[in-house]
Protein backbone atom coordinates (compact mmCIF):
# COMPACT_ATOMS: atom_id res chain seq x y z
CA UNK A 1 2.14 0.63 -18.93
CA UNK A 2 -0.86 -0.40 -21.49
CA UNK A 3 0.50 -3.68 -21.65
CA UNK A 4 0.85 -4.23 -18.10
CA UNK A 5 -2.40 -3.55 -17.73
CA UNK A 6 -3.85 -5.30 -20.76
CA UNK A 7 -1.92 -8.38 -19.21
CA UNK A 8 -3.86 -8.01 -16.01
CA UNK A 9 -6.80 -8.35 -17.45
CA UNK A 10 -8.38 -4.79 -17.16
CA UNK A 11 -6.96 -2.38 -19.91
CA UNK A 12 -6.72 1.52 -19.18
CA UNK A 13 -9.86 3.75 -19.57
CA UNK A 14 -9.50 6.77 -22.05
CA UNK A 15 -8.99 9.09 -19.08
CA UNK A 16 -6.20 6.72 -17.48
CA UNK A 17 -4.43 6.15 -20.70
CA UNK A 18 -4.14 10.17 -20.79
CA UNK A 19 -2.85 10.69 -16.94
CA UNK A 20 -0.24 7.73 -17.85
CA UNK A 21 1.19 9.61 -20.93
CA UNK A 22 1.11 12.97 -19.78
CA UNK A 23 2.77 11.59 -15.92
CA UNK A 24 4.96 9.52 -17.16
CA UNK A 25 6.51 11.68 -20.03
CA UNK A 26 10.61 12.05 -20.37
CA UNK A 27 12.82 14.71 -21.66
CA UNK A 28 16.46 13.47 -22.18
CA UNK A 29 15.55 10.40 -19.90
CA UNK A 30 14.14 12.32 -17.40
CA UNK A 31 10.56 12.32 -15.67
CA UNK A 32 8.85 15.54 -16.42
CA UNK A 33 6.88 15.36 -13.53
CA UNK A 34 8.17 14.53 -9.71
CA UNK A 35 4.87 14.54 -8.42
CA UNK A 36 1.35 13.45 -10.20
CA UNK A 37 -2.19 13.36 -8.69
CA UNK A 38 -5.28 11.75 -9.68
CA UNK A 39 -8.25 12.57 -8.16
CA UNK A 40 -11.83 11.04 -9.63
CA UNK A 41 -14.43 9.93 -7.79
CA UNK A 42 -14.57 6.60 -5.74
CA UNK A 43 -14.60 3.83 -8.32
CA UNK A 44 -13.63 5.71 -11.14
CA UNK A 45 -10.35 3.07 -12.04
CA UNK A 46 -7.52 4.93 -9.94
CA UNK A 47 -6.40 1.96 -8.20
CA UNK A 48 -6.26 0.20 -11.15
CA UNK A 49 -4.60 2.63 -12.71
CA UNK A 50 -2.24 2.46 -9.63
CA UNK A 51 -1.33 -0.92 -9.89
CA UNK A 52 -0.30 -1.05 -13.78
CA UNK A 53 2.04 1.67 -13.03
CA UNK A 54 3.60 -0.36 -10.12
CA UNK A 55 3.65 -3.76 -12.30
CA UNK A 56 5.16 -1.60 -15.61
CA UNK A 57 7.62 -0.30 -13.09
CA UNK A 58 8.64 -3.80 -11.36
CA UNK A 59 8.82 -5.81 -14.72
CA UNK A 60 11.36 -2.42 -15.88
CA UNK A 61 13.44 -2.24 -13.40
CA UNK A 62 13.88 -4.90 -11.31
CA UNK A 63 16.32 -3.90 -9.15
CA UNK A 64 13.91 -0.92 -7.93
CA UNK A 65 11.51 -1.36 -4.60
CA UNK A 66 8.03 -0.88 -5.16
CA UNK A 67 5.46 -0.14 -2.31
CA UNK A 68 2.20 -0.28 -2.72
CA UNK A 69 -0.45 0.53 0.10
CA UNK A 70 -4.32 0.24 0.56
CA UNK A 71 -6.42 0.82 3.68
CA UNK A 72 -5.67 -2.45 4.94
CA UNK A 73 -2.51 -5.03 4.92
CA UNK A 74 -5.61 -7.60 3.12
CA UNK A 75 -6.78 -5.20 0.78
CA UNK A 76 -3.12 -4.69 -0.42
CA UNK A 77 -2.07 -8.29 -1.10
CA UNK A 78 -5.26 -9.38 -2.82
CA UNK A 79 -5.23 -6.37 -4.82
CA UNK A 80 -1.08 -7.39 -5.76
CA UNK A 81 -1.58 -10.86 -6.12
């Protein structure tokens, strides 16, 4: 998930780097966690954060749908592309 968002041109914070590894962790290919939430303040890097999770997860499994939402339609797609 660093890479993907090293590749995007803005590479995790210290605090973002942490929620990824502790989230995303696996015992015997399994997500530890169902459910994670982040809450910082407003433009603290969660979207960001967000959105290398969703790339790291398209570019892995391809065959997965990804969804991924902002307050408008606009925001969404220039945020995604």
């Amino acid at each position: 998930m660093a890479a993907a968002a090293a590749t995007l041109g803005t590479p995790l914070m210290g605090w973002q780097a942490l929620v990824a590894m502790t989230g995303l962790e696996h015992v015997d290919d399994q997500l530890c966690y169902r459910d994670v939430a982040v809450g910082t303040p407003r433009q603290s890097g969660k979207s960001v954060l967000d959105l290398a999770l969703l790339v790291s997860r398209m570019l892995s499994a391809p065959s997965q749908t990804c969804v991924y939402a902002a307050q408008t339609r606009l925001a969404a797609r220039i945020r995604l592309f």
